[in-house]
PDB file of N, CA and C in Angstrom:
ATOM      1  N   UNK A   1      11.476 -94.349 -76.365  1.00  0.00           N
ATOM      2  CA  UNK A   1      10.228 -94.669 -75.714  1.00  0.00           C
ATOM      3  C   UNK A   1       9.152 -94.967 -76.760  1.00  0.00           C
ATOM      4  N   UNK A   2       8.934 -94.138 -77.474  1.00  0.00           N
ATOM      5  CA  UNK A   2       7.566 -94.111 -78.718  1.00  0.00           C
ATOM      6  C   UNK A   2       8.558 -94.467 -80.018  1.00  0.00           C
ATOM      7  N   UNK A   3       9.952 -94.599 -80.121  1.00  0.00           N
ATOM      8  CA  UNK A   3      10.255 -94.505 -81.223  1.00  0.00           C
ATOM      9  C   UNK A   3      10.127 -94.216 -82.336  1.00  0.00           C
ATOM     10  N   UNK A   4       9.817 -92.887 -82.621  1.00  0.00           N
ATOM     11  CA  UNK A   4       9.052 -92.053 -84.214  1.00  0.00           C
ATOM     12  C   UNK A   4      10.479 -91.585 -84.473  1.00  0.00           C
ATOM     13  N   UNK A   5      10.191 -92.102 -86.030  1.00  0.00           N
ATOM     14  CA  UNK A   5      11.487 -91.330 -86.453  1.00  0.00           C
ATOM     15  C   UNK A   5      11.125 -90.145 -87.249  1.00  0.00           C
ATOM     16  N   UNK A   6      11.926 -89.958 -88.053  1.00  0.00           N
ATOM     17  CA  UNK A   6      11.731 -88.444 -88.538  1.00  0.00           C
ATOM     18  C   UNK A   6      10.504 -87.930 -89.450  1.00  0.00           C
ATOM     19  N   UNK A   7       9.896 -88.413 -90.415  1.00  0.00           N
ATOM     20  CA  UNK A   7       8.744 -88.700 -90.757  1.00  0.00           C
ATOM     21  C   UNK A   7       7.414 -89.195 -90.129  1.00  0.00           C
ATOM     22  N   UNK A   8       7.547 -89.793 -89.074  1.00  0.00           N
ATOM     23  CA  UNK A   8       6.392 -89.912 -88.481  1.00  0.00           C
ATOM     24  C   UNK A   8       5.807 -88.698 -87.267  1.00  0.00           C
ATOM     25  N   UNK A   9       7.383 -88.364 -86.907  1.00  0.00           N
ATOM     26  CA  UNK A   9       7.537 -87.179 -85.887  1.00  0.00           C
ATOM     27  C   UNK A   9       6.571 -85.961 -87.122  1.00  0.00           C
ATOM     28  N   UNK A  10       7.141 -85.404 -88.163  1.00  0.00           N
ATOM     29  CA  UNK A  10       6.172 -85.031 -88.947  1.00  0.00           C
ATOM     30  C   UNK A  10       4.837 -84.724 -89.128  1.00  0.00           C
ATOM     31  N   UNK A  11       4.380 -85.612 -89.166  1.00  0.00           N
ATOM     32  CA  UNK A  11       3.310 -86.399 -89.446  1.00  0.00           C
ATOM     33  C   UNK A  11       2.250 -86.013 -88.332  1.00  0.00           C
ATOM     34  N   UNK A  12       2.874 -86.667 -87.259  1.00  0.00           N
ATOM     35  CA  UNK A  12       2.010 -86.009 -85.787  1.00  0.00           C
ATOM     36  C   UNK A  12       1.742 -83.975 -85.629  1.00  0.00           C
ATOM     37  N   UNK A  13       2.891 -83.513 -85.902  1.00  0.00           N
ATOM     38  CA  UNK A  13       3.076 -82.096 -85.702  1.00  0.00           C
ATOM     39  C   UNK A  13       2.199 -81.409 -86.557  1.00  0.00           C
ATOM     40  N   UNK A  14       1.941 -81.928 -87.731  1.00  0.00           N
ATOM     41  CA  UNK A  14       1.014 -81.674 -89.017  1.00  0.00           C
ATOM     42  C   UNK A  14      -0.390 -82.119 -88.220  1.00  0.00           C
ATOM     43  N   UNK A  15      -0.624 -83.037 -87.903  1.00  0.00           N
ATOM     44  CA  UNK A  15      -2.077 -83.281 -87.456  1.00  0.00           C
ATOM     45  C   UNK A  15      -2.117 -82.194 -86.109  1.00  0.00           C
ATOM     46  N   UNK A  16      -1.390 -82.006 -85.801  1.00  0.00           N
ATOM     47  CA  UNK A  16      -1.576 -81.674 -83.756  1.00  0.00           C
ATOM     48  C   UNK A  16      -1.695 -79.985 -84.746  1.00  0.00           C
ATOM     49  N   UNK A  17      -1.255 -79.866 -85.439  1.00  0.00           N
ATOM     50  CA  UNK A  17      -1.359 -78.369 -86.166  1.00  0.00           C
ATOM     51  C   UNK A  17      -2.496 -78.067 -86.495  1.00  0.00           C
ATOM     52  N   UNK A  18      -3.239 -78.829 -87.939  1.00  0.00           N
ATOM     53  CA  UNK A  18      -4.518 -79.175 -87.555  1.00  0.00           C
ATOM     54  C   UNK A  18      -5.585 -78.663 -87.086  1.00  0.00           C
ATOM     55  N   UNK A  19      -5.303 -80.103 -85.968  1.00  0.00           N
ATOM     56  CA  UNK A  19      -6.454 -80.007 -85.108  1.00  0.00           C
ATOM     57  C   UNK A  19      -6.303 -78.761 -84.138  1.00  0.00           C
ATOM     58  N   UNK A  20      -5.456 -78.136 -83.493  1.00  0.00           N
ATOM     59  CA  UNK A  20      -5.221 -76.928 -82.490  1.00  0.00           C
ATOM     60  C   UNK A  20      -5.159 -75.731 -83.301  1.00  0.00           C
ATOM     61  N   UNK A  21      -4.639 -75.810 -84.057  1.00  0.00           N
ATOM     62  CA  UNK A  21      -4.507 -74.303 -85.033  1.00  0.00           C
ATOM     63  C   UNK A  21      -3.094 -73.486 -84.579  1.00  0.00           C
ATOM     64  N   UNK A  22      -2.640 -72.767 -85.258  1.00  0.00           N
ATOM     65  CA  UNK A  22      -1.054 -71.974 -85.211  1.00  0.00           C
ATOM     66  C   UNK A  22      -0.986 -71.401 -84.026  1.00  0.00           C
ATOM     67  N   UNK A  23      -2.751 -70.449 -83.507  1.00  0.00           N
ATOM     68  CA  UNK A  23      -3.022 -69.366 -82.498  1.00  0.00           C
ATOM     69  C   UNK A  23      -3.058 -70.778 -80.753  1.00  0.00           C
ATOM     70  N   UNK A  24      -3.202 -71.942 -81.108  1.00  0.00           N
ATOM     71  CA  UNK A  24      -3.410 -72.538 -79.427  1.00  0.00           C
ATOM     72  C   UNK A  24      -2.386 -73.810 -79.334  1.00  0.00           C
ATOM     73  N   UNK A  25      -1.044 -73.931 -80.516  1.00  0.00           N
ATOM     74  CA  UNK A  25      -0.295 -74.685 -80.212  1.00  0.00           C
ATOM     75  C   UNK A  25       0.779 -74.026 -78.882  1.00  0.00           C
ATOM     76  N   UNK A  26       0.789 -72.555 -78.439  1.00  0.00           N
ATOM     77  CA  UNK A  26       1.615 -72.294 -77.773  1.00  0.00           C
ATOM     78  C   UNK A  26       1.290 -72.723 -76.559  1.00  0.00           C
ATOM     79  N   UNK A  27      -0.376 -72.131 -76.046  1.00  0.00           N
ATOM     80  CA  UNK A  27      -1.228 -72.821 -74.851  1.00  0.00           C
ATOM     81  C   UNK A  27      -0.797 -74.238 -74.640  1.00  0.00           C
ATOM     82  N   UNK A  28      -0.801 -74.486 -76.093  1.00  0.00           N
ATOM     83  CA  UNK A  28      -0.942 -76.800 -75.305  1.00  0.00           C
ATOM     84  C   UNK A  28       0.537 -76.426 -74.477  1.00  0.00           C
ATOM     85  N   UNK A  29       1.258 -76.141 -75.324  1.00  0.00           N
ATOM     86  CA  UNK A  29       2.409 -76.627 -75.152  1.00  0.00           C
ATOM     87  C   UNK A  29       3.132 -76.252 -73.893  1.00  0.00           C
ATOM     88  N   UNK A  30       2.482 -74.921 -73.326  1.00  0.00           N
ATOM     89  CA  UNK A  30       2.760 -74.190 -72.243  1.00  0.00           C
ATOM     90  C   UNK A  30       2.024 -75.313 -70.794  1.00  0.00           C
ATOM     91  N   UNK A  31       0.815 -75.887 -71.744  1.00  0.00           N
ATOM     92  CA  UNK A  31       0.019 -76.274 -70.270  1.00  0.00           C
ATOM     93  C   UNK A  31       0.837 -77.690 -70.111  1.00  0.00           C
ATOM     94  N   UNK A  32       1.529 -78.224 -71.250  1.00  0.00           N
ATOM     95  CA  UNK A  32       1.865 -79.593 -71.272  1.00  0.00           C
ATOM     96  C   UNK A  32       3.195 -79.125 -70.517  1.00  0.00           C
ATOM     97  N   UNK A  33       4.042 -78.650 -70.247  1.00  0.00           N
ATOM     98  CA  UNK A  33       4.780 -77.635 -69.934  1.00  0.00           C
ATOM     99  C   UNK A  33       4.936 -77.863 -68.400  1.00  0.00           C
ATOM    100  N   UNK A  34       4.034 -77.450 -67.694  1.00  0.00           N
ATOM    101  CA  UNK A  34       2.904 -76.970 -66.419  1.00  0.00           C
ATOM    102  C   UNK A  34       2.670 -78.721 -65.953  1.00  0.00           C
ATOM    103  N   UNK A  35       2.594 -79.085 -66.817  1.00  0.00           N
ATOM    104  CA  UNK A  35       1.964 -80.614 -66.534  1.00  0.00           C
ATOM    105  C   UNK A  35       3.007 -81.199 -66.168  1.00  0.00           C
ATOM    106  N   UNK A  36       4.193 -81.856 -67.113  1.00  0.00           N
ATOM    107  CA  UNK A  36       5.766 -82.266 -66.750  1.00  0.00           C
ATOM    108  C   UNK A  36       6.126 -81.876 -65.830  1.00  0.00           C
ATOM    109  N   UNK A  37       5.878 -80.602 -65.043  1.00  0.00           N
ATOM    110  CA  UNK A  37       7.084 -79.983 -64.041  1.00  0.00           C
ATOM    111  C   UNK A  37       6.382 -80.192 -62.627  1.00  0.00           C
ATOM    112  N   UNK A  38       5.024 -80.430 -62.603  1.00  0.00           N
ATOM    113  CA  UNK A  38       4.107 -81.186 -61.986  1.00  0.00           C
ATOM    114  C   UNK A  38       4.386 -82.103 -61.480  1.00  0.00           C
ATOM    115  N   UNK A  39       4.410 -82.949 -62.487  1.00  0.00           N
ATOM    116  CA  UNK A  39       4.586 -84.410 -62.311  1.00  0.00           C
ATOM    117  C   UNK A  39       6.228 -84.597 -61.390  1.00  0.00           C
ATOM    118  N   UNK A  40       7.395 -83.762 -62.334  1.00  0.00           N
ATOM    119  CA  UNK A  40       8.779 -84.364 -61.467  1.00  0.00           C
ATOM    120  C   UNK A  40       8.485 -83.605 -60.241  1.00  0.00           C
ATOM    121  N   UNK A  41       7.505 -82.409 -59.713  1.00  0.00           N
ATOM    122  CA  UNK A  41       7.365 -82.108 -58.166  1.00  0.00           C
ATOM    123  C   UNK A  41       7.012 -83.142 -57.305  1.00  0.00           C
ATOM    124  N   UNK A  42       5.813 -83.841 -58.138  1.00  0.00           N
ATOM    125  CA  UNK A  42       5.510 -84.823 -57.684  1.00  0.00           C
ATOM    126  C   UNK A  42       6.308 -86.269 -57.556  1.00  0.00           C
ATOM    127  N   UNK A  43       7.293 -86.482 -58.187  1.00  0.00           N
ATOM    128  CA  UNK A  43       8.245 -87.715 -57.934  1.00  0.00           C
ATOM    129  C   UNK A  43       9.366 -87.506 -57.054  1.00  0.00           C
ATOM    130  N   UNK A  44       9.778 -86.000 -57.251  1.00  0.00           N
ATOM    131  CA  UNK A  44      10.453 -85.865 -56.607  1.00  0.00           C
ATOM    132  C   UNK A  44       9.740 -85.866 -54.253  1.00  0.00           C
ATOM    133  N   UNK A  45       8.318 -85.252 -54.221  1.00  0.00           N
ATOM    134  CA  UNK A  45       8.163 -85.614 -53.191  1.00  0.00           C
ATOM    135  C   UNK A  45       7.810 -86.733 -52.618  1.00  0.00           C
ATOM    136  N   UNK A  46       7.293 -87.686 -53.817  1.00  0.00           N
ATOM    137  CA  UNK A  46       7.285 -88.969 -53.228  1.00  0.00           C
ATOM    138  C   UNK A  46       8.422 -89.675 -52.844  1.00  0.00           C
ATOM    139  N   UNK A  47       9.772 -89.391 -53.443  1.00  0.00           N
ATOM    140  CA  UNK A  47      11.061 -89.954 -53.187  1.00  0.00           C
ATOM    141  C   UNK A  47      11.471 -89.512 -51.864  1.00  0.00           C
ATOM    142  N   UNK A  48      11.598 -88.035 -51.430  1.00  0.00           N
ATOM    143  CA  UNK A  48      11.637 -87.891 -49.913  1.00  0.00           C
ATOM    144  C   UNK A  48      10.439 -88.423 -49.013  1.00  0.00           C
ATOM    145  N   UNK A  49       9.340 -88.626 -49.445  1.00  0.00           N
ATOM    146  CA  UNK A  49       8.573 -88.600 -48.516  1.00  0.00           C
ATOM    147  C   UNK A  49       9.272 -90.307 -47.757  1.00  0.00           C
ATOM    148  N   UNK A  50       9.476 -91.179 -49.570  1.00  0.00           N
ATOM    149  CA  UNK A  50       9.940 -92.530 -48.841  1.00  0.00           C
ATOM    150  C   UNK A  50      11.050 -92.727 -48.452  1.00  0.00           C
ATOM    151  N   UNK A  51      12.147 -92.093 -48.448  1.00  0.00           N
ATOM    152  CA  UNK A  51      13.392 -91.589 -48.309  1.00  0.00           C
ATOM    153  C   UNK A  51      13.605 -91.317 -46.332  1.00  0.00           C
ATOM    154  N   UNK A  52      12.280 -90.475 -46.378  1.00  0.00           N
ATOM    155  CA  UNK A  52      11.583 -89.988 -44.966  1.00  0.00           C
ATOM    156  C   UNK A  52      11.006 -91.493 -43.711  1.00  0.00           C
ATOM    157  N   UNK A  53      10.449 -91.883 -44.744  1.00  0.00           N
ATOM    158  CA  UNK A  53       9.984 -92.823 -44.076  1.00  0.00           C
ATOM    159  C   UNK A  53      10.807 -94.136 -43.418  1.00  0.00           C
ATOM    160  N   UNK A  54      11.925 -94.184 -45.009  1.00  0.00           N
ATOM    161  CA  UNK A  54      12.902 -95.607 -44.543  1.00  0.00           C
ATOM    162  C   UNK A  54      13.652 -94.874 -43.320  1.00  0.00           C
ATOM    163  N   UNK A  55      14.044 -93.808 -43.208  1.00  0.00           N
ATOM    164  CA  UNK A  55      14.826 -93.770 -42.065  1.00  0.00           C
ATOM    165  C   UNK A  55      14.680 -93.367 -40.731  1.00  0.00           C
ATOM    166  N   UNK A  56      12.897 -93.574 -40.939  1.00  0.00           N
ATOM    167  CA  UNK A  56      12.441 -93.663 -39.177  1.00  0.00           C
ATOM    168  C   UNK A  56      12.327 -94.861 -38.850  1.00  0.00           C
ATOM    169  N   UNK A  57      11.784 -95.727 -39.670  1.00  0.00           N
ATOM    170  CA  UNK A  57      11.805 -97.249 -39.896  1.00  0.00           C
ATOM    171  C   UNK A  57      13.442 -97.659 -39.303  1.00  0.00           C
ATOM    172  N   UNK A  58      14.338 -97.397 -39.824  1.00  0.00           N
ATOM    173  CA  UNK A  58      15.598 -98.230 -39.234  1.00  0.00           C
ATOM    174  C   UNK A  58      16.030 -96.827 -38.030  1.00  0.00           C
ATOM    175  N   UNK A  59      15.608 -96.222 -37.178  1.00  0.00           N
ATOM    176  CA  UNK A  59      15.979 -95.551 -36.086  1.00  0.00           C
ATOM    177  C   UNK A  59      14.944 -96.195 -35.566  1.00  0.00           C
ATOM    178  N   UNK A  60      13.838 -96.457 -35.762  1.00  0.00           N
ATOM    179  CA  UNK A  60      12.963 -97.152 -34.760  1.00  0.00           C
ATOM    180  C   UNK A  60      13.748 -98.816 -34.327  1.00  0.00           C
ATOM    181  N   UNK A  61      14.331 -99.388 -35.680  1.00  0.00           N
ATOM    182  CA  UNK A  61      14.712-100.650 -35.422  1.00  0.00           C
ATOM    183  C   UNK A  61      15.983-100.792 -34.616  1.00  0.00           C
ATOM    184  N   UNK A  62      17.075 -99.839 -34.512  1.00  0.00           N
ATOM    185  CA  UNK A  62      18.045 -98.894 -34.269  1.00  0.00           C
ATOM    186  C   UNK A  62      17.241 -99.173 -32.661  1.00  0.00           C
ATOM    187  N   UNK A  63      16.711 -98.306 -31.884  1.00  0.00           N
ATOM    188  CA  UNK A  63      16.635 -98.244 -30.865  1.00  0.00           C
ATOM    189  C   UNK A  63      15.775 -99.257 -30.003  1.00  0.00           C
ATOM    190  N   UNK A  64      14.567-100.484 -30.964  1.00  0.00           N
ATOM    191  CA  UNK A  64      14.681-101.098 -30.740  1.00  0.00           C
ATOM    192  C   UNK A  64      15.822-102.557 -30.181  1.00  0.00           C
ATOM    193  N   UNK A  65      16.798-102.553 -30.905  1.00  0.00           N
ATOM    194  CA  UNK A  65      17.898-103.112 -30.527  1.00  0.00           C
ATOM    195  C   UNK A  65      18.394-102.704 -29.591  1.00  0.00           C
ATOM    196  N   UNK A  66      18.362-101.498 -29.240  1.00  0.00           N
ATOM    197  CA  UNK A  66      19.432-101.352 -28.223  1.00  0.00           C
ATOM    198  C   UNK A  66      18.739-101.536 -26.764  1.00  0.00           C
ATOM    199  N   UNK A  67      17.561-101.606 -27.165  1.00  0.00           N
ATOM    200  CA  UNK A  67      16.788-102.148 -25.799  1.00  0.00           C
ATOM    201  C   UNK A  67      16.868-103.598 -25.538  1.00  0.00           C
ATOM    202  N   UNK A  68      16.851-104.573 -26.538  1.00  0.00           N
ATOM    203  CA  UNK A  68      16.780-105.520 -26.643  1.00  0.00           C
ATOM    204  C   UNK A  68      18.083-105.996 -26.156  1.00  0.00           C
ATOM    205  N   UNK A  69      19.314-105.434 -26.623  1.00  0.00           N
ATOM    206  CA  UNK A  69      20.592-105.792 -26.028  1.00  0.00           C
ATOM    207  C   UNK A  69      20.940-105.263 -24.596  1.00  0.00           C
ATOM    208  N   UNK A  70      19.829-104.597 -24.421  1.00  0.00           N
ATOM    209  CA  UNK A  70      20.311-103.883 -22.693  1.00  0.00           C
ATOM    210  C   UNK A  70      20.161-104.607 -21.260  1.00  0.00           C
ATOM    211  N   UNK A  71      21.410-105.125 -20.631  1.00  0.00           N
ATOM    212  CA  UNK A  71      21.045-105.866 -19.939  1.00  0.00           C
ATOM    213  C   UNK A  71      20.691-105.074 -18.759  1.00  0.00           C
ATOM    214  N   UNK A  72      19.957-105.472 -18.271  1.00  0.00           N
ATOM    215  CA  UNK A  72      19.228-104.736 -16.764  1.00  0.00           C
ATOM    216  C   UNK A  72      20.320-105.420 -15.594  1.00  0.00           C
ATOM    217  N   UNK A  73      20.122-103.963 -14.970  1.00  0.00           N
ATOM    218  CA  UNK A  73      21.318-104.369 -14.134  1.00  0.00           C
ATOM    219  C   UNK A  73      20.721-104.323 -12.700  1.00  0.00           C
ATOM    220  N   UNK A  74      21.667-105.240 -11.970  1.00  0.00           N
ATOM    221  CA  UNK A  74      21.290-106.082 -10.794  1.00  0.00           C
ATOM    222  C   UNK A  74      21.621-105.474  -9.552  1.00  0.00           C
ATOM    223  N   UNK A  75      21.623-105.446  -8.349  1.00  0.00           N
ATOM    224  CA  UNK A  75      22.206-104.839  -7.019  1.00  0.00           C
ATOM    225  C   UNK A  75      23.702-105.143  -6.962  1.00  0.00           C
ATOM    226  N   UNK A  76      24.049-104.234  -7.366  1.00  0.00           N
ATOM    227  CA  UNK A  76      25.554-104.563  -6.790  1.00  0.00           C
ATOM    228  C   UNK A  76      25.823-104.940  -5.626  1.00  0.00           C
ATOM    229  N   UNK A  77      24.918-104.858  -4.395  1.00  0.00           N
ATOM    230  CA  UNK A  77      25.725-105.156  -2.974  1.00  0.00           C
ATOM    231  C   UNK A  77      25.680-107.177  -3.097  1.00  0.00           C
ATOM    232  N   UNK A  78      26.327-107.085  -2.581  1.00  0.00           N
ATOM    233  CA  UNK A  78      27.271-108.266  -1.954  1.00  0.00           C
ATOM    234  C   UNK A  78      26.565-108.980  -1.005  1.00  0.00           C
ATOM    235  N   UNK A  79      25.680-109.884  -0.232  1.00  0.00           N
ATOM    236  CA  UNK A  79      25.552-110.267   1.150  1.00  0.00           C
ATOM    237  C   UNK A  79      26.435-110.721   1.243  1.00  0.00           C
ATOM    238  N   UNK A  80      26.555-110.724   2.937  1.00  0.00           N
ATOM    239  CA  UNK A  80      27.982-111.843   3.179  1.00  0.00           C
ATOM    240  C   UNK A  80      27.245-112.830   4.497  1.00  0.00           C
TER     241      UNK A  80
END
């Protein structure tokens, strides 16, 4: 994705050290943590929600048809 290789990966961890200090890299990392697992709650309910949705969509279309194919039926009696 970001493609850092091993030296640049470095490089970042040294600055993010830094700037946060030894005592609040555990916090980030806990809240970044908190944040990720967030987010897949969140993909994951948008996938049922649309998951939810396509398949009222084709039971609605589903029973639309079958109205559409229903022939109405006529008096059976006979005059003579």
């Amino acid at each position: 994705m970001f493609n850092l290789g091993g030296s640049e990966l470095l490089i970042v961890l040294v600055i993010v050290l830094i700037l946060f200090g030894g005592k609040k890299i555990p916090e980030l990392l806990r809240g970044v943590g908190k944040g990720v697992g967030e987010l897949q709650k969140g993909l994951e309910e948008g996938k049922r929600q649309l998951s939810d949705s396509v398949h009222a969509e084709s039971d609605v279309e589903k029973e639309k048809r079958r109205e559409d194919l229903a022939v109405p039926v006529q008096d059976a009696t006979v005059s003579r």
